[in-house]
C-alpha atoms as a PDB file:
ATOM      1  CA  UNK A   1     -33.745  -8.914  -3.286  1.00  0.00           C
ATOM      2  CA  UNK A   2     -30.833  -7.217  -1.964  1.00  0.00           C
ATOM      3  CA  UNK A   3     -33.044  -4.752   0.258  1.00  0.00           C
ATOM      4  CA  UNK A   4     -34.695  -7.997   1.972  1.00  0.00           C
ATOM      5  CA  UNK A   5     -30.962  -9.837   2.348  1.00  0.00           C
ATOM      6  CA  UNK A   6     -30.001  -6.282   4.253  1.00  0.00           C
ATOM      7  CA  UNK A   7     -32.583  -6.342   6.319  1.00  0.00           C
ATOM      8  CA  UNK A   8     -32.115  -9.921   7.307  1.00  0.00           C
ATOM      9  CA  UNK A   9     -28.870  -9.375   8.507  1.00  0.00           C
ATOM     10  CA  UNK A  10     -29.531  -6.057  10.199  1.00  0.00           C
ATOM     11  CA  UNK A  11     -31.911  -7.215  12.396  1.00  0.00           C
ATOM     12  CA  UNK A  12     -29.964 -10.515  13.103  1.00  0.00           C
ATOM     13  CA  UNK A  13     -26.925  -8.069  14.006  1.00  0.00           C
ATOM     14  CA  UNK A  14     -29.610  -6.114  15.853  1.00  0.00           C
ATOM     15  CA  UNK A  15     -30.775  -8.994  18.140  1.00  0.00           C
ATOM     16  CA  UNK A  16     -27.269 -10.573  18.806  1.00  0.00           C
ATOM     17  CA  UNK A  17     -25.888  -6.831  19.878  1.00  0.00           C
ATOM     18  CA  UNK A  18     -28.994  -7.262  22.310  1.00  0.00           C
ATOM     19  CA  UNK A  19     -28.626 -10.868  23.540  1.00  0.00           C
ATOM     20  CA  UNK A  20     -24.755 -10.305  23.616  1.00  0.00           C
ATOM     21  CA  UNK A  21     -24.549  -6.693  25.788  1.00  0.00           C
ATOM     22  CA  UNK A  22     -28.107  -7.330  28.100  1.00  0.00           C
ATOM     23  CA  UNK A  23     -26.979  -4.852  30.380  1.00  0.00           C
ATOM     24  CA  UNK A  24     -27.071  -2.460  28.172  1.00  0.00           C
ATOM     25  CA  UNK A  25     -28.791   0.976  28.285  1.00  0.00           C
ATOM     26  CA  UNK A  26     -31.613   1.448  26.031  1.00  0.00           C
ATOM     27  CA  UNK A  27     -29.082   4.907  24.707  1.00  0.00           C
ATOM     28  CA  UNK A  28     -26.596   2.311  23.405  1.00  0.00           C
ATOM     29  CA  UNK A  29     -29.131  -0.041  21.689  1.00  0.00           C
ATOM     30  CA  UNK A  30     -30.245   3.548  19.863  1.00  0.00           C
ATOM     31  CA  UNK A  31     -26.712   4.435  19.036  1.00  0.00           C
ATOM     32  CA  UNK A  32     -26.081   0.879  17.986  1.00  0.00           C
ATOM     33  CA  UNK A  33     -29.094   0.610  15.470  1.00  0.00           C
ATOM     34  CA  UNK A  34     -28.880   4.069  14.252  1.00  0.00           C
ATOM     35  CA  UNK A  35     -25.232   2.740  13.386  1.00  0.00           C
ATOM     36  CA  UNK A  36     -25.933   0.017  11.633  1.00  0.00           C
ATOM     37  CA  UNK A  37     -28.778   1.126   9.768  1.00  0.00           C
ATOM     38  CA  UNK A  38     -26.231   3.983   8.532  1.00  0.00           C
ATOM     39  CA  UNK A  39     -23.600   1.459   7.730  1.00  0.00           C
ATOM     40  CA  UNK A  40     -26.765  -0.654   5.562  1.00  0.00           C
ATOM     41  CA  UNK A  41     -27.648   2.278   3.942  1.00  0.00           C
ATOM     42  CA  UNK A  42     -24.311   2.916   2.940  1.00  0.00           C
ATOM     43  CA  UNK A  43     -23.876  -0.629   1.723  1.00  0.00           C
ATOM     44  CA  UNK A  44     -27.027  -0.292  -0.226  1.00  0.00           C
ATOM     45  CA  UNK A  45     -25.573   2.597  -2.494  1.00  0.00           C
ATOM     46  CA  UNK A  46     -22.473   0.883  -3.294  1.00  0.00           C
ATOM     47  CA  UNK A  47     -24.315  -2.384  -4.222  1.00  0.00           C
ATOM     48  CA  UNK A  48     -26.677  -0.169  -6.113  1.00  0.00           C
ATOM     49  CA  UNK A  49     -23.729   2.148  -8.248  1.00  0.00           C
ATOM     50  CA  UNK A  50     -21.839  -1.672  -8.595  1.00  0.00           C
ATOM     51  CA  UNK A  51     -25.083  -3.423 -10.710  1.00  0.00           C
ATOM     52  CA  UNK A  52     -25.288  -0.095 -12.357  1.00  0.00           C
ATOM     53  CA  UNK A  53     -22.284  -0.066 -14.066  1.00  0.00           C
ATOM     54  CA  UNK A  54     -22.238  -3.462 -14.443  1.00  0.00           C
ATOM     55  CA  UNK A  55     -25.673  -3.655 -16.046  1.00  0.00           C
ATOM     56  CA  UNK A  56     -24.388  -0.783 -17.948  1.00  0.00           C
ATOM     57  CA  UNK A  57     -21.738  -2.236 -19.706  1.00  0.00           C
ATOM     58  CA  UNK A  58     -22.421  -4.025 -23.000  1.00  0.00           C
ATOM     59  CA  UNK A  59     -19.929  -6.586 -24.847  1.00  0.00           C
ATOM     60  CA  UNK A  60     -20.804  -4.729 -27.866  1.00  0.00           C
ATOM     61  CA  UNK A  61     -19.494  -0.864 -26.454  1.00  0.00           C
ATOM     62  CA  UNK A  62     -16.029  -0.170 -27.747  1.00  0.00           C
ATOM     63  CA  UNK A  63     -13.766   2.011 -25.043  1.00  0.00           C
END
């Protein structure tokens, strides 16, 4: 679920960068996607390692 919500809002970031900078040059689109993408992927592990833990976690463990 959290994949597809990523990808939503990459590509919507993706299209405004475009419809926002038209004049620019197809290098900064690159550098731009290849940007965000990173930043997504890095989002993705953190949401990942936070439902881990969480999911981890029982009521019953004692710590």
């Amino acid at each position: 679920m959290f994949k597809k919500i990523n990808w939503t809002i990459w590509l919507v970031l993706v299209i405004l960068w475009n419809y926002r900078f038209p004049q620019a040059t197809p290098f900064q689109d690159v550098i731009v996607a290849v940007f965000l993408s990173i930043l997504f992927i890095i989002i993705e592990l953190l949401q990942s390692r936070y439902l881990n833990k969480s999911n981890s976690r029982s009521k019953f463990d004692r710590k």
